[in-house]
N, C-alpha and C. Protein backbone atom coordinates (compact mmCIF):
# COMPACT_ATOMS: atom_id res chain seq x y z
N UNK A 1 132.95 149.01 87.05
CA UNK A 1 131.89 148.63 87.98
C UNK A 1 132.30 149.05 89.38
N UNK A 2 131.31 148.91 90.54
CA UNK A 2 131.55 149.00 91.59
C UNK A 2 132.09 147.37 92.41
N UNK A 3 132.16 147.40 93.62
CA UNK A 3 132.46 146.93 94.39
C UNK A 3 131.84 146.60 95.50
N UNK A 4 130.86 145.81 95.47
CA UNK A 4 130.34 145.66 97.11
C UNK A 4 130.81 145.42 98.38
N UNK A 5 130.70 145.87 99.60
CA UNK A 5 131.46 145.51 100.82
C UNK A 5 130.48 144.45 101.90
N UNK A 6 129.42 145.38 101.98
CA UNK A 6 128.55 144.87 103.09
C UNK A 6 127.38 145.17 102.74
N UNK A 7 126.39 144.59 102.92
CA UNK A 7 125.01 144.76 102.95
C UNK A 7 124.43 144.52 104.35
N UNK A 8 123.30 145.53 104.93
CA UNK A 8 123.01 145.66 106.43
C UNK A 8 122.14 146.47 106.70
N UNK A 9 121.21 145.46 107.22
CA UNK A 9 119.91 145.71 107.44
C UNK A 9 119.95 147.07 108.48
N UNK A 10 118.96 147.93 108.20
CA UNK A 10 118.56 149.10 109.17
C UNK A 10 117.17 149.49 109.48
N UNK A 11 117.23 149.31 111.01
CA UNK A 11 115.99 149.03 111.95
C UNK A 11 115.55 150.09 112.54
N UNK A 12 114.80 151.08 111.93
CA UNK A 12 114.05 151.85 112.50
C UNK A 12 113.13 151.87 114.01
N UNK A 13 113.87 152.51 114.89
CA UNK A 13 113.23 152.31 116.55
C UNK A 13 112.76 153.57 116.76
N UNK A 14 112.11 153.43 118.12
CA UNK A 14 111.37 154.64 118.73
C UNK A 14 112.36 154.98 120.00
N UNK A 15 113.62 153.97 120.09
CA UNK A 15 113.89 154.27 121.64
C UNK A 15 115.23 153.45 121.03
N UNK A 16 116.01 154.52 120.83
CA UNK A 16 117.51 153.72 120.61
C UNK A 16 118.66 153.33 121.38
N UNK A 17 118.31 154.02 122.51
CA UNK A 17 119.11 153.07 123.38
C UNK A 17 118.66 152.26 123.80
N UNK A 18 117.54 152.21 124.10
CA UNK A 18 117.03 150.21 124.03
C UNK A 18 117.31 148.92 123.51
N UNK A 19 117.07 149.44 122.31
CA UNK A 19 117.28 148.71 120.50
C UNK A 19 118.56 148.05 120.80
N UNK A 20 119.61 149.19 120.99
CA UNK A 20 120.93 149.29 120.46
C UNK A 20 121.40 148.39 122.36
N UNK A 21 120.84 148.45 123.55
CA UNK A 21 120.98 147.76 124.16
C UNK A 21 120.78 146.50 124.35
N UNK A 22 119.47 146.03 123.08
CA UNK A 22 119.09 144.31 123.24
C UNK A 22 120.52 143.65 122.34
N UNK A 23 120.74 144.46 121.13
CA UNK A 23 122.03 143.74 120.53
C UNK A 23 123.26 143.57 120.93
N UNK A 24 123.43 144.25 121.86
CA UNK A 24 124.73 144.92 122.73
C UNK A 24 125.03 143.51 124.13
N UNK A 25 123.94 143.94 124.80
CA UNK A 25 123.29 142.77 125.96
C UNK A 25 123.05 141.45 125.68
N UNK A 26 122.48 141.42 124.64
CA UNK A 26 121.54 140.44 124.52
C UNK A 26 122.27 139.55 123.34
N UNK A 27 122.51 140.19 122.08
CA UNK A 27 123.21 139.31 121.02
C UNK A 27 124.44 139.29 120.80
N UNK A 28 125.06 140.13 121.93
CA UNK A 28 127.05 140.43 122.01
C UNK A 28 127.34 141.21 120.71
N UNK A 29 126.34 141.79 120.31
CA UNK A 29 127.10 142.74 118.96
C UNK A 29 128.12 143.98 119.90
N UNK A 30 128.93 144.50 119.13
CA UNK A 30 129.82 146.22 119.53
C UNK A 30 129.44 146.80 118.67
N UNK A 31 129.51 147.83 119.70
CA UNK A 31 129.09 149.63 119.34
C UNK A 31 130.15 149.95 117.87
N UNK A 32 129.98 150.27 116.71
CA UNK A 32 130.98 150.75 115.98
C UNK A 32 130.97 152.37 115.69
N UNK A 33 129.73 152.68 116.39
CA UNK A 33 129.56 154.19 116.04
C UNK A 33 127.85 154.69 116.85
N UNK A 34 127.74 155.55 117.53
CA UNK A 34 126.48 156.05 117.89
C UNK A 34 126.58 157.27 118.49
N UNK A 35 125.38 157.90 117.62
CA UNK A 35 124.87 159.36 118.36
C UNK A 35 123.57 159.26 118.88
N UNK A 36 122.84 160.55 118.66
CA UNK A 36 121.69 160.03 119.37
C UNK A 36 120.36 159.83 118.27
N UNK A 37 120.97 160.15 117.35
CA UNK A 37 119.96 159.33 116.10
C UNK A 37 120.42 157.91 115.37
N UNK A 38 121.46 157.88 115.87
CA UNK A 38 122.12 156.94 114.58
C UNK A 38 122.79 155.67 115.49
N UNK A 39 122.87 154.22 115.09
CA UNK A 39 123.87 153.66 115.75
C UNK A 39 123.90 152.44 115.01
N UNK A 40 125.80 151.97 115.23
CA UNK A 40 125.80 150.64 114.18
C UNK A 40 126.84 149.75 115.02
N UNK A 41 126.44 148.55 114.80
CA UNK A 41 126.78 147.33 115.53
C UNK A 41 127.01 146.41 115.10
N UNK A 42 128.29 145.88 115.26
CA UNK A 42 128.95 144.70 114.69
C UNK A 42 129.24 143.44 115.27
N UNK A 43 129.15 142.16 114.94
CA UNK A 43 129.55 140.84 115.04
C UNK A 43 129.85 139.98 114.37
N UNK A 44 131.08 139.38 114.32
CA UNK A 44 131.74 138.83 113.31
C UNK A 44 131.96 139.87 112.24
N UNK A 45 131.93 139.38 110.74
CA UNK A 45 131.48 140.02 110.10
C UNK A 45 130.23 140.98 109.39
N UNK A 46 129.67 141.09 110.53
CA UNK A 46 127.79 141.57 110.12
C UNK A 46 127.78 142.65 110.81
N UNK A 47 126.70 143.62 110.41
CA UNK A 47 126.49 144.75 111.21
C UNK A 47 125.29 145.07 110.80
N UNK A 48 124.67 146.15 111.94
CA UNK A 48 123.13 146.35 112.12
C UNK A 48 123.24 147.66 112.25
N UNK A 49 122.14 148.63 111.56
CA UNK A 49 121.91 149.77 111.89
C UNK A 49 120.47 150.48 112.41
N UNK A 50 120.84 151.17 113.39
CA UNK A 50 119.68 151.19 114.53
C UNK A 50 119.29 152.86 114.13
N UNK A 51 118.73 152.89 113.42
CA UNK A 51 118.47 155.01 113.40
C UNK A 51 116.37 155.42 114.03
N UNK A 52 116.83 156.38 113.92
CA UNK A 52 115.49 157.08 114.54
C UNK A 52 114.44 157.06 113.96
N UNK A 53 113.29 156.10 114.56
CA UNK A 53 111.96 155.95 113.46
C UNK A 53 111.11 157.22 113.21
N UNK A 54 110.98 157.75 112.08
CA UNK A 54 109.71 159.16 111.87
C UNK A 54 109.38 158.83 110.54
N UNK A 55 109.09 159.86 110.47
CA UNK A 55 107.91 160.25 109.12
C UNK A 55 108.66 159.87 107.80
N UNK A 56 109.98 159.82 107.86
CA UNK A 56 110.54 160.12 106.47
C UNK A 56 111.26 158.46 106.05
N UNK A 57 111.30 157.64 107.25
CA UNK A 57 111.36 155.98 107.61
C UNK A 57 110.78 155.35 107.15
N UNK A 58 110.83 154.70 106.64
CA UNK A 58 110.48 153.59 105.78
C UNK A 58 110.29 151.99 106.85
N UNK A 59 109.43 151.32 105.72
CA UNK A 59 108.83 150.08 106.60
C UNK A 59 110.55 148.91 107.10
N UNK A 60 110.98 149.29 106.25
CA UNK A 60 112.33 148.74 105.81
C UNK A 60 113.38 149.57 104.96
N UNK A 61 114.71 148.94 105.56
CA UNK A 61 115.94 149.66 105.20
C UNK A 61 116.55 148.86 105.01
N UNK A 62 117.73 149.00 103.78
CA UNK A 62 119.08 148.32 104.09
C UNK A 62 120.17 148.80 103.53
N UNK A 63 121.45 148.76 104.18
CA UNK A 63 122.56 149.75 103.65
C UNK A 63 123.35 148.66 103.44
N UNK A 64 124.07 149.08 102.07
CA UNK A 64 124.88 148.82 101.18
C UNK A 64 125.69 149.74 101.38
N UNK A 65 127.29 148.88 101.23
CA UNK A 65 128.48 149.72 101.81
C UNK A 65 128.99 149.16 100.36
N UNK A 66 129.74 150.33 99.56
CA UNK A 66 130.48 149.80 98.58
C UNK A 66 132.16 150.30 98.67
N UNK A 67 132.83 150.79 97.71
CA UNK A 67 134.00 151.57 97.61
C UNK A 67 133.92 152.69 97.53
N UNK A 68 132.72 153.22 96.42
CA UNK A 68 132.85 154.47 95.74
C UNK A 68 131.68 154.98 95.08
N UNK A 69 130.78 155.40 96.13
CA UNK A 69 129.37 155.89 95.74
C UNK A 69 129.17 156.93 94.45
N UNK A 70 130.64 157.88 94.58
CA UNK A 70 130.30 159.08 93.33
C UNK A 70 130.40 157.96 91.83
N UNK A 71 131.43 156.71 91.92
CA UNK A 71 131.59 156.16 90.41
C UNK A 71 129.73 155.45 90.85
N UNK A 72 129.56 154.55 91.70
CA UNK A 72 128.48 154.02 91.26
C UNK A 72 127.05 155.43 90.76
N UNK A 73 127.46 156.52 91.32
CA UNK A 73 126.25 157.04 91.00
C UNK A 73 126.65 157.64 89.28
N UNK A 74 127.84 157.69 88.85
CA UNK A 74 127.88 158.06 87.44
C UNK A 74 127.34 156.52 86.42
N UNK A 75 127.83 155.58 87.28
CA UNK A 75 126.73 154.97 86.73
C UNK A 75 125.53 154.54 86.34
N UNK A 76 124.68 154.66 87.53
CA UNK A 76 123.44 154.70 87.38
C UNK A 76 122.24 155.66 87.81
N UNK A 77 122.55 157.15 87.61
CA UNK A 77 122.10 158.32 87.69
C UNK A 77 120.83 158.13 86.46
N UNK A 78 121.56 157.55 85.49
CA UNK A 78 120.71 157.65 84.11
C UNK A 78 119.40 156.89 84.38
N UNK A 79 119.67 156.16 84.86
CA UNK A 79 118.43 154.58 85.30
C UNK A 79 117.30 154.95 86.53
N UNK A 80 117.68 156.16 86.70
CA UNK A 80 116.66 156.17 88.00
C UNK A 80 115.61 157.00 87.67
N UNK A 81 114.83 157.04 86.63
CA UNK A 81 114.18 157.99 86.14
C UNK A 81 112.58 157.67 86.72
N UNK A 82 111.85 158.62 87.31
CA UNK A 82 110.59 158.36 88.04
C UNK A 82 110.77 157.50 89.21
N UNK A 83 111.74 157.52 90.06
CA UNK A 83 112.43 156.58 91.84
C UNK A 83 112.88 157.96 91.99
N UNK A 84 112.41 157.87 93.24
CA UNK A 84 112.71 158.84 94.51
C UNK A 84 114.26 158.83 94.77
N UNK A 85 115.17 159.24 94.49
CA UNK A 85 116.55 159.46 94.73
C UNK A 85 116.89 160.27 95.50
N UNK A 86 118.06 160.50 96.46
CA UNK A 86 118.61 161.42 97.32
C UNK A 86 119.83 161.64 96.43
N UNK A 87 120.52 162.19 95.76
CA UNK A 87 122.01 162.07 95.12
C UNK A 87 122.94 162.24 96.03
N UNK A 88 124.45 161.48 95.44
CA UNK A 88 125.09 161.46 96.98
C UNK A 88 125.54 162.99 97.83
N UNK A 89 125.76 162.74 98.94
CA UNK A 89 126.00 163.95 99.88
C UNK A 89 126.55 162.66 100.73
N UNK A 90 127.24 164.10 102.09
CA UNK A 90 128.16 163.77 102.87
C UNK A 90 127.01 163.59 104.36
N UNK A 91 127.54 162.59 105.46
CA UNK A 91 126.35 162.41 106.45
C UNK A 91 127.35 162.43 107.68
N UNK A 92 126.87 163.69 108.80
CA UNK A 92 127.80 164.08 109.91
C UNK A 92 128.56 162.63 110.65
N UNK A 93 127.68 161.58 110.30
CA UNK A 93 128.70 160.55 110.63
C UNK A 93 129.92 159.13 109.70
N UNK A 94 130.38 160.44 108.95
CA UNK A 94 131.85 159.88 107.82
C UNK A 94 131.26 158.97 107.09
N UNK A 95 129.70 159.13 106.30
CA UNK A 95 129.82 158.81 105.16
C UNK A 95 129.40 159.27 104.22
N UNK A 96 129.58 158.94 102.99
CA UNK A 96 129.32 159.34 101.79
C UNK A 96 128.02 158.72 101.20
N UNK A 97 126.53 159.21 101.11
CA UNK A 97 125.40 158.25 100.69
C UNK A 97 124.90 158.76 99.70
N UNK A 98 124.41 157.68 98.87
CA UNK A 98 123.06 158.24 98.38
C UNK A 98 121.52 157.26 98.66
N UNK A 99 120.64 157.62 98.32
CA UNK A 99 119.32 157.38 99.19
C UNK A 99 118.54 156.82 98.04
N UNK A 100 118.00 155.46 98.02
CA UNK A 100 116.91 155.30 96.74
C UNK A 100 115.81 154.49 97.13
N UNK A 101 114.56 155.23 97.24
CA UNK A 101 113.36 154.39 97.62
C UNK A 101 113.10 153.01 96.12
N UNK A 102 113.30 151.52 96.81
CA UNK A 102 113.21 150.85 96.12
C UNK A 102 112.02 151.13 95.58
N UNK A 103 111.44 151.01 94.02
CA UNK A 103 110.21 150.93 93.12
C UNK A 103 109.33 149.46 93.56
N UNK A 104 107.73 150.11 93.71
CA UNK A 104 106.78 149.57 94.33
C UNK A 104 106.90 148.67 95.60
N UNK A 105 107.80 149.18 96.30
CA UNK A 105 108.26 148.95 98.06
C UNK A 105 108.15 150.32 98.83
N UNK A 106 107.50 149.55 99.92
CA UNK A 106 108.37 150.50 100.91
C UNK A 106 109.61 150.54 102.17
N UNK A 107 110.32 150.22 100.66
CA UNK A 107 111.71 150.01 101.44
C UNK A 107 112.84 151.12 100.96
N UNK A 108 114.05 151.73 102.26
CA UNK A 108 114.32 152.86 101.31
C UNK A 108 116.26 152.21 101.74
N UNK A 109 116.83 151.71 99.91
CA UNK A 109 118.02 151.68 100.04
C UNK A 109 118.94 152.94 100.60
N UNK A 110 120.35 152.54 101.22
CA UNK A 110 121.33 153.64 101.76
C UNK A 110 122.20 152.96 101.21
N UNK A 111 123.02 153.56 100.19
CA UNK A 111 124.22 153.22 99.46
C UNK A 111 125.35 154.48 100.38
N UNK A 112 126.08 153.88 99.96
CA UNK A 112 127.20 154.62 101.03
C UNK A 112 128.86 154.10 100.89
N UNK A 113 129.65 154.77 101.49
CA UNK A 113 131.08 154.33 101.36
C UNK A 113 131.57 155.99 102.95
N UNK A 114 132.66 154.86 103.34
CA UNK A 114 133.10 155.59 104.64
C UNK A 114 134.15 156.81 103.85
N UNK A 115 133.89 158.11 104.40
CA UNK A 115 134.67 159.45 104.15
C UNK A 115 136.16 159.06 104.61
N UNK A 116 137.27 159.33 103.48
CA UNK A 116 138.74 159.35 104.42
C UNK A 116 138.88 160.29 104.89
């Protein structure tokens, strides 16, 4: 089996340094990583991800951080038959994802694990 780490919600904005300034300012989260599409923010143990709202965004997001995206996807490659899948690939900011629009939502999971 896999391993779960974190589960964390991701908030599609129109204006990310805003976004990423109300949590920063406003709810004392830290910066753990940001470009100019992407940004993630931590407190305590929790973290938020702030990416760029368009066309391909979903009403809702949430990323799942595990150990080891290639074993979870040999596991359940077989099961995804008629769901919109991304298979995993590498993402310019050190991770490893794969992409699955949850069935009859419009919500789109990000499974993932950080690149060594």
């Amino acid at each position: 089996m896999y391993k779960a780490l974190f589960l964390s919600p991701m908030i599609p904005s129109f204006n990310i340094e805003e976004t990423a300034s109300f949590f920063k300012e406003v709810l004392n989260f830290s910066p753990v990583m940001r470009s100019a599409t992407y940004a993630v923010f931590q407190k305590d143990n929790l973290t938020i991800h702030i990416l760029q709202a368009g066309h391909d965004i979903g009403q809702m997001e949430f990323y799942l951080e595990i150990d080891n995206v290639d074993h979870l996807w040999t596991l359940i490659k077989d099961k995804l038959n008629g769901i919109r899948v991304k298979e995993p690939f590498n993402q310019d900011y050190g991770m490893r994802e794969i992409h699955i629009s949850i069935p009859h939502t419009n919500t789109l999971l990000f499974i993932g694990h950080e690149i060594k």
